[in-house]
Protein backbone atom coordinates (compact mmCIF):
# COMPACT_ATOMS: atom_id res chain seq x y z
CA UNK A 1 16.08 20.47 13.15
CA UNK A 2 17.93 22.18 10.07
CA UNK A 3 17.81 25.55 9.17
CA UNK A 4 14.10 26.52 7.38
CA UNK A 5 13.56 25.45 3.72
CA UNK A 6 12.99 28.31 1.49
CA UNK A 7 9.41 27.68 0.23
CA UNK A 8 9.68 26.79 -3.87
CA UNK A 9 12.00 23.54 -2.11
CA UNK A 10 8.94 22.93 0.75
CA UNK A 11 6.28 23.26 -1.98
CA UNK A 12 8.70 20.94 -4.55
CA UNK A 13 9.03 18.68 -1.70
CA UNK A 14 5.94 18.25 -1.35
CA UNK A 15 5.02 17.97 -4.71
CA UNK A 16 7.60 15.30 -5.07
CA UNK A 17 5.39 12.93 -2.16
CA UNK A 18 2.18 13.68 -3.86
CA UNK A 19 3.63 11.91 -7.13
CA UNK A 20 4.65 8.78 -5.09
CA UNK A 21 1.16 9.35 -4.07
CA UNK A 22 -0.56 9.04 -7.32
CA UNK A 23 2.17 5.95 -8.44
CA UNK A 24 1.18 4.41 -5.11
CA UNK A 25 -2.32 4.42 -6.27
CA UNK A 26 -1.11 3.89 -9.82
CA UNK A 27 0.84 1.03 -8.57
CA UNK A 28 -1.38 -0.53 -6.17
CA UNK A 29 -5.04 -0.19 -8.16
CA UNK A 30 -4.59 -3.83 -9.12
CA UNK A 31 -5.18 -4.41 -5.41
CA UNK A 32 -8.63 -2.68 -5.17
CA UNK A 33 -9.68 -3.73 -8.70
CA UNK A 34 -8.06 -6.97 -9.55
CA UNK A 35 -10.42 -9.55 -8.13
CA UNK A 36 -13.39 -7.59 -9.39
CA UNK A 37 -11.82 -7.76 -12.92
CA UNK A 38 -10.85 -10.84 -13.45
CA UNK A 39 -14.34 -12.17 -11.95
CA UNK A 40 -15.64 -10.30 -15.00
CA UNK A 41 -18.07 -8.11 -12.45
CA UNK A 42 -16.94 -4.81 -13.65
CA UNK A 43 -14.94 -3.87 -16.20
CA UNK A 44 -11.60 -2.56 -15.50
CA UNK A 45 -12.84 1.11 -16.90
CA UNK A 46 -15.38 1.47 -14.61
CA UNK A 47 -13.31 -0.66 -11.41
CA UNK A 48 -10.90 1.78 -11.34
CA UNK A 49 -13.82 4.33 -11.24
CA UNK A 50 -15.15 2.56 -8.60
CA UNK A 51 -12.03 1.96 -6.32
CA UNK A 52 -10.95 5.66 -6.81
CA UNK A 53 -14.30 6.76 -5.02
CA UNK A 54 -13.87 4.91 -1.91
CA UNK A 55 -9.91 5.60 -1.86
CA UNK A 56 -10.79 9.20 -1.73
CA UNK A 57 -13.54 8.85 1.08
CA UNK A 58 -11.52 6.64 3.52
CA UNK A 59 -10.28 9.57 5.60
CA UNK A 60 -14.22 9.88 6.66
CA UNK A 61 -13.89 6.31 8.29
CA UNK A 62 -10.14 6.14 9.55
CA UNK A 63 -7.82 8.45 11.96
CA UNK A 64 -4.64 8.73 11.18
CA UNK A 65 -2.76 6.26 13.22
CA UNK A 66 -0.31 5.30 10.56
CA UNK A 67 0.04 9.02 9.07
CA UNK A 68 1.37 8.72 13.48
CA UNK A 69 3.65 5.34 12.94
CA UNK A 70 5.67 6.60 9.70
CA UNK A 71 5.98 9.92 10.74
CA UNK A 72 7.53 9.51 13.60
CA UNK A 73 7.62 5.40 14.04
CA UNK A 74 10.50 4.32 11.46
CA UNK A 75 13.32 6.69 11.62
CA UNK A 76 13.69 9.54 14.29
CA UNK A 77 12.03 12.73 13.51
CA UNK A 78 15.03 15.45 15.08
CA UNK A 79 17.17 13.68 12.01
CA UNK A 80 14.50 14.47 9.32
CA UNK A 81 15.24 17.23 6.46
CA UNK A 82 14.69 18.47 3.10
CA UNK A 83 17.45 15.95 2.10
CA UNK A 84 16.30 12.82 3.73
CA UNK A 85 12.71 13.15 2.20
CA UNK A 86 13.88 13.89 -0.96
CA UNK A 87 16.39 10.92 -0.62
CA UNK A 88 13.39 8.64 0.49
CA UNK A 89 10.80 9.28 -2.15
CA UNK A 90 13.71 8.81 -4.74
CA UNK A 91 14.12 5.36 -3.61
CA UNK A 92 10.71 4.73 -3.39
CA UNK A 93 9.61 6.28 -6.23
CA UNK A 94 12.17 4.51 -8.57
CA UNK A 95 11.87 1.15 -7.51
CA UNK A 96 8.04 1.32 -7.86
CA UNK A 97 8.33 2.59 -11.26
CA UNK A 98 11.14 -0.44 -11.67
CA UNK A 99 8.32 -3.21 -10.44
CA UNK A 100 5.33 -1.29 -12.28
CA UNK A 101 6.95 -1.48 -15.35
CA UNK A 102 8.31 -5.49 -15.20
CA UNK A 103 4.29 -5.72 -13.95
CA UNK A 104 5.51 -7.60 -10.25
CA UNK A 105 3.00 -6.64 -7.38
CA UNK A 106 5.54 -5.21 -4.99
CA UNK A 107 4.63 -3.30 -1.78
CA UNK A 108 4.60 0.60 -2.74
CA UNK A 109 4.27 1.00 1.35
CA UNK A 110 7.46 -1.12 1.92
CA UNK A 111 9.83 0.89 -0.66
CA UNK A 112 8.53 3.96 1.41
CA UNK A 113 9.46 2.61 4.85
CA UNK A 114 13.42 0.85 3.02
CA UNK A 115 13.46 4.97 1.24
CA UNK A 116 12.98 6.58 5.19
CA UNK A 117 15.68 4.03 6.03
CA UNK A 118 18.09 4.38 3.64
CA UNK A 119 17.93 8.33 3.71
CA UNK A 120 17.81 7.90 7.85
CA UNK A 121 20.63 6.06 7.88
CA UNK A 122 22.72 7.99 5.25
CA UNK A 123 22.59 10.95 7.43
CA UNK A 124 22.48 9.81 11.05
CA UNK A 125 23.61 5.59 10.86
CA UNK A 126 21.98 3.32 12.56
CA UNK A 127 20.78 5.42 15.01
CA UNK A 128 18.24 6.82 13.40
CA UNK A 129 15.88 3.68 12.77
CA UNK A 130 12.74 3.97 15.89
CA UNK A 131 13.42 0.27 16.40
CA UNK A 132 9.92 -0.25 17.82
CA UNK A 133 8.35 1.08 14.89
CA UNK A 134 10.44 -0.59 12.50
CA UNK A 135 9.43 -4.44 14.34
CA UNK A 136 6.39 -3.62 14.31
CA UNK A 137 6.33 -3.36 10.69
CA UNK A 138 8.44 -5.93 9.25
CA UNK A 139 5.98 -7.87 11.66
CA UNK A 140 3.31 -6.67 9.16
CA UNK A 141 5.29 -8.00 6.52
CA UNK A 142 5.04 -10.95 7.72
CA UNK A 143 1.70 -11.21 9.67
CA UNK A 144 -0.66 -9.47 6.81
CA UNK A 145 -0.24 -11.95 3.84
CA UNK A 146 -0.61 -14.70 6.59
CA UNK A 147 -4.19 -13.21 7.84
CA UNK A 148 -5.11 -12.37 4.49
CA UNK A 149 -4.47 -16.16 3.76
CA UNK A 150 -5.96 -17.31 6.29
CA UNK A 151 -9.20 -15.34 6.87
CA UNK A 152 -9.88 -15.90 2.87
CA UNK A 153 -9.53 -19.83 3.36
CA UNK A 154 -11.78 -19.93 6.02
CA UNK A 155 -14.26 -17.16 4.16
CA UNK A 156 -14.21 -19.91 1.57
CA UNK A 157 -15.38 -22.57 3.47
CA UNK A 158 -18.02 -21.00 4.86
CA UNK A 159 -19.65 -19.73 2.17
CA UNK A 160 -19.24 -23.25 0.23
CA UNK A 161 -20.94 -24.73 3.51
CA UNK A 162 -23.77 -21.98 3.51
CA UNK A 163 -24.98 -22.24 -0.04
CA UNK A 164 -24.32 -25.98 -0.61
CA UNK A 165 -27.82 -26.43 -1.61
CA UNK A 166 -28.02 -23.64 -3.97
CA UNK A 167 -27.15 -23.78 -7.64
CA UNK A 168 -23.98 -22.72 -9.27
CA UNK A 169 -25.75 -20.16 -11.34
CA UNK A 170 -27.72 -18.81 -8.11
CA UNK A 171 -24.40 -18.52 -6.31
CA UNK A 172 -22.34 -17.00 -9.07
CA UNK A 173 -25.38 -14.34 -9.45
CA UNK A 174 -25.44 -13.57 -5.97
CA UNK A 175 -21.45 -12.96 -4.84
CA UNK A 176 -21.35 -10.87 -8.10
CA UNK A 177 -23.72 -8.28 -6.70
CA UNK A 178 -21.74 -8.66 -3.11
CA UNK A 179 -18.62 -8.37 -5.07
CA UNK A 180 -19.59 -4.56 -5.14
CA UNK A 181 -19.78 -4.56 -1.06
CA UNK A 182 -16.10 -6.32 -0.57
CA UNK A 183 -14.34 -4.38 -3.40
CA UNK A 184 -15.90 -1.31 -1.74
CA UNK A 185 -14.73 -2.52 1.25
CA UNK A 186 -11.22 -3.35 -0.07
CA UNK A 187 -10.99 -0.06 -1.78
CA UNK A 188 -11.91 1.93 1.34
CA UNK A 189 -8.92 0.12 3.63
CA UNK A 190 -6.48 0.37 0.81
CA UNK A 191 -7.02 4.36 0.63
CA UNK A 192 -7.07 4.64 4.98
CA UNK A 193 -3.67 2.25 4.86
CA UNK A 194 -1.85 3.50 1.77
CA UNK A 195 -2.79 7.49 1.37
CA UNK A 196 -1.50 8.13 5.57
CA UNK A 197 1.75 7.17 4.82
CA UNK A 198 2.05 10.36 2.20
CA UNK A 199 0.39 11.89 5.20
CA UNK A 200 3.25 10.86 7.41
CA UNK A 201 6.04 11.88 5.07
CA UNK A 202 4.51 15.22 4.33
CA UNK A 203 3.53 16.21 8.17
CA UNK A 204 7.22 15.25 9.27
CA UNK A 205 8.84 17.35 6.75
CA UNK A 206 6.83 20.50 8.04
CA UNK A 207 7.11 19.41 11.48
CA UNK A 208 10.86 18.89 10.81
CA UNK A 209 11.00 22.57 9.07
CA UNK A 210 8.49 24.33 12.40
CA UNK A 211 5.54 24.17 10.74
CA UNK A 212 3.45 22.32 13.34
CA UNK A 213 5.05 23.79 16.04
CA UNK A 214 6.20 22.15 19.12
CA UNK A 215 3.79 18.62 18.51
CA UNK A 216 3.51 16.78 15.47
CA UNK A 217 0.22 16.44 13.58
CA UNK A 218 -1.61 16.18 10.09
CA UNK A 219 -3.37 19.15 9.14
CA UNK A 220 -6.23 18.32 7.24
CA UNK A 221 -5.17 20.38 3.82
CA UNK A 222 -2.41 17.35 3.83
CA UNK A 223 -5.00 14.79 4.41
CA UNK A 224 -7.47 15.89 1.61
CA UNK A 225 -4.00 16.08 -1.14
CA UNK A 226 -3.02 12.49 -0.13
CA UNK A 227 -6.56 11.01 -0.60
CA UNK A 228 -7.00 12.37 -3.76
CA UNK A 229 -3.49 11.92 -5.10
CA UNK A 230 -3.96 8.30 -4.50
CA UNK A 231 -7.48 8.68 -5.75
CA UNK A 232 -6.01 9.90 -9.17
CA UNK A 233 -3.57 7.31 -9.70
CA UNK A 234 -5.92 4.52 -8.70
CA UNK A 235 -8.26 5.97 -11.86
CA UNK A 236 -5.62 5.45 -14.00
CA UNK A 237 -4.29 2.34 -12.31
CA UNK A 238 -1.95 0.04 -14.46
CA UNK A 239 -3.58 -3.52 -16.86
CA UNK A 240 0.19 -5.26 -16.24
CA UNK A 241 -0.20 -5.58 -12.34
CA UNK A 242 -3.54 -6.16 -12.34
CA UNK A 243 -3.44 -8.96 -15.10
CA UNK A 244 -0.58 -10.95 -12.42
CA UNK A 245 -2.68 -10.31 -9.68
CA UNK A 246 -6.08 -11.41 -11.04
CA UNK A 247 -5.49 -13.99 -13.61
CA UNK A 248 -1.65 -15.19 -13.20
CA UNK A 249 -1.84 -16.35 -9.91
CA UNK A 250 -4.99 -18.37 -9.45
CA UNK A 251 -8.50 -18.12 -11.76
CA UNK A 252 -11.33 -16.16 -9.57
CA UNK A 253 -15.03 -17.07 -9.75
CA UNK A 254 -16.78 -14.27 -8.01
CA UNK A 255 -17.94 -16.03 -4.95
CA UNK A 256 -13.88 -16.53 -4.79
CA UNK A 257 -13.47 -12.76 -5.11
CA UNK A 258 -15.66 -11.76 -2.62
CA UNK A 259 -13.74 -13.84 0.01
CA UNK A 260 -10.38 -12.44 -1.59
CA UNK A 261 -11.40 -8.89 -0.80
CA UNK A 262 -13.44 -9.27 2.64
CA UNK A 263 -10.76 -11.21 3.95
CA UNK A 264 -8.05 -8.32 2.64
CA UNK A 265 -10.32 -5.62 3.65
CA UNK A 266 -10.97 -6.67 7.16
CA UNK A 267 -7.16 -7.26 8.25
CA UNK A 268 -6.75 -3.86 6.19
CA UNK A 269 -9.02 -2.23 8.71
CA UNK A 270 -7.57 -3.95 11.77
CA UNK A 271 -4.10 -2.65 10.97
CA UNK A 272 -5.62 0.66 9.74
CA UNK A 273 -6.99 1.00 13.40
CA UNK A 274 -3.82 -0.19 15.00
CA UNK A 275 -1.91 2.23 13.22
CA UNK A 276 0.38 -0.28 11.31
CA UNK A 277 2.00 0.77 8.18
CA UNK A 278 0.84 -3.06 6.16
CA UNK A 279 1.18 -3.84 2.49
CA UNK A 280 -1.90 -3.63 0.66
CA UNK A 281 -0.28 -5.90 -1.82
CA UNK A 282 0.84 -8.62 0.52
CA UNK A 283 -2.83 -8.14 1.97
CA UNK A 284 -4.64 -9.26 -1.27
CA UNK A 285 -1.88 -11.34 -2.78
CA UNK A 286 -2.49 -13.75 0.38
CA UNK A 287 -6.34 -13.43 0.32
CA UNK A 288 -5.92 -14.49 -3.43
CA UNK A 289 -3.85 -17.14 -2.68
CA UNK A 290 -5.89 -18.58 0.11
CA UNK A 291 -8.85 -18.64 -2.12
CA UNK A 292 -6.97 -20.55 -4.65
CA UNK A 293 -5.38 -22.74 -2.25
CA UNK A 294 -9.14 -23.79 -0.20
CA UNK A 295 -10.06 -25.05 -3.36
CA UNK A 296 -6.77 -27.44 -4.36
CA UNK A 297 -3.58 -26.62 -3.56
CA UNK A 298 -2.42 -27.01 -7.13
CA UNK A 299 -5.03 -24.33 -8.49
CA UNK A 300 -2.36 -21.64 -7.39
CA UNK A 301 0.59 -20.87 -9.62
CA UNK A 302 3.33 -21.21 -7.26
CA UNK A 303 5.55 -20.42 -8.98
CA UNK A 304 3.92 -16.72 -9.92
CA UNK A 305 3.54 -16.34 -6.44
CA UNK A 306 6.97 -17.49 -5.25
CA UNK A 307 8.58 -14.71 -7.63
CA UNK A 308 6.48 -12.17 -6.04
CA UNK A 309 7.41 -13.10 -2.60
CA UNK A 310 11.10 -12.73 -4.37
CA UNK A 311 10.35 -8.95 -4.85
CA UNK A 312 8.66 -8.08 -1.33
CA UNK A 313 12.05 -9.95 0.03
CA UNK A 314 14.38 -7.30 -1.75
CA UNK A 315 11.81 -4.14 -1.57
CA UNK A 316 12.94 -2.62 1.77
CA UNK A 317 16.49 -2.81 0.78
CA UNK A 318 16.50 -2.08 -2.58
CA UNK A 319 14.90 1.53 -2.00
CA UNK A 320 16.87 1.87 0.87
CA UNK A 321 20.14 1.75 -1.26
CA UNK A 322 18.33 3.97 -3.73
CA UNK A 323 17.60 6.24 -1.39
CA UNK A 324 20.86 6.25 0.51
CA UNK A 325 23.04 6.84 -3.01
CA UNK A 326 20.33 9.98 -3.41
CA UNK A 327 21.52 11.29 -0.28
CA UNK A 328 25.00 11.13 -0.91
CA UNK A 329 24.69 12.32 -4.36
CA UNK A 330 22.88 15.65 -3.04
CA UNK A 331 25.63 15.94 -0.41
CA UNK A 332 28.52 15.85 -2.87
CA UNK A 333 26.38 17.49 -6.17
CA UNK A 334 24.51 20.18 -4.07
CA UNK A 335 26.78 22.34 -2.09
């Protein structure tokens, strides 16, 4: 471990992760709020309201498995300083605000994980990367989208099979009032998933700097600044993303939307529990697409969806070169 961070750098450090914090939430709100929108349930005032409450809480329901995974599951912990952080939130930081602003729904978690890379690698080569960790995840990459997809398209069907003797208007009354449950739902696994990877970044720096002492750990003031740093920027969560995610890709009825976000939410929870680092974005994004696709294939916009899978492609690696150039502008500027 390097030599002890004087502490106006710790606190800016960690000031620094608890803005990627509130743009992860910034960024990411169209993934708690987007189906509920677009559904015309809630309005996207009051959503965002809504999701923000149930991002905060989720610490109550999870443990902090992934806070475990990025902490010490991507690149090797004895390599981690002040520099590498600071080198990893810069990439991640900047390409979120790059992908916020052009409104494309790109993973917030992934531009963490390519930023720990990047600055990793910068410093040590490739022998910082926990290879484990890292396959696990890009398995996630991979894997989440797919369930999402999958558990939403079969969601669909039996819900169209359960109420086939109902009317339109009773069904469209009754998954707008269960809309409430699975955006609650959705919220709640996007706040245990999301906020614990702040977790992880902050509880490695002060283990790096001997703050934890000899085994690594959250402490709980860390836990409480993460949930509600995401809480904050889910409240005032950006229109752009949410308008591609809710209306670009496929149009919603709310029985539609409730299968979107139950079938996000539940393989949120499973990888919550598992302690997998997964995209909240890919998550919905394949729910959505699922939904559209059980009802005709050509009710999705492919070719919306085919760009975004464009961005998730380069996420990892664009962040990681931001974040590498950081670290070898600090070496050369800061002396």
């Amino acid at each position: 471990m390097d030599a002890a961070l004087g502490l106006p750098v710790l606190v800016g450090l960690i000031a620094v992760a608890l803005l990627f914090d509130f743009l992860n939430g910034l960024h990411d709100a169209a993934n708690s709020i987007a189906t509920i929108v677009s559904t015309r349930v809630l309005r996207p005032q009051f959503a965002v309201v809504w999701a923000a409450f149930f991002n905060f809480v989720a610490f109550m329901v999870f443990g902090l498995h992934v806070a475990q995974t990025i902490g010490t599951g991507i690149i090797d912990p004895s390599i981690v300083d002040a520099q590498v952080i600071f080198a990893a939130l810069v990439g991640a930081i900047v390409w979120n605000l790059v992908t916020w602003a052009l409104g494309i729904p790109s993973s917030s978690s992934h531009a963490l994980i390519g930023g720990l890379i990047g600055g990793g690698m910068a410093k040590a080569g490739i022998s910082a990367a926990v290879w484990s960790g890292l396959t696990k995840t890009v398995l996630a990459i991979v894997l989440s989208p797919l369930v999402g997809f999958l558990l939403a398209m079969m969601l669909v069907a039996i819900v169209s099979w359960a109420s086939v003797r109902s009317t339109p208007f009773a069904v469209d009354r009754a998954f707008r009032i269960l809309q409430f449950a699975s955006a609650s739902l959705y919220s709640l696994g996007h706040g245990g998933n999301d906020a614990q990877k702040t977790m992880g970044i902050i509880a490695v720096l002060l283990y790096s700097q001997g703050h934890l002492g000899s085994e690594f750990s959250v402490p709980f003031w860390v836990v409480l600044s993460c949930q509600a740093a995401m809480a904050l920027g889910t409240l005032m969560g950006g229109w752009r993303i949410v308008r591609t995610m809710g209306l670009r890709i496929t149009k919603l009825t709310p029985m539609q939307g409730f299968c979107a976000e139950t079938g996000g939410a539940v393989t949120l929870f499973m990888a919550t529990f598992l302690g997998v680092p997964v995209s909240t974005t890919h998550t919905i994004t394949g729910a959505i697409v699922g939904v559209g696709a059980a009802r005709r294939v050509s009710a999705v916009r492919w070719n919306v969806a085919s760009s975004i899978v464009y961005a998730w492609v380069i996420t990892i690696p664009a962040s990681a070169i931001v974040a590498a150039l950081t670290w070898w502008a600090v070496k050369i500027f800061v002396r």
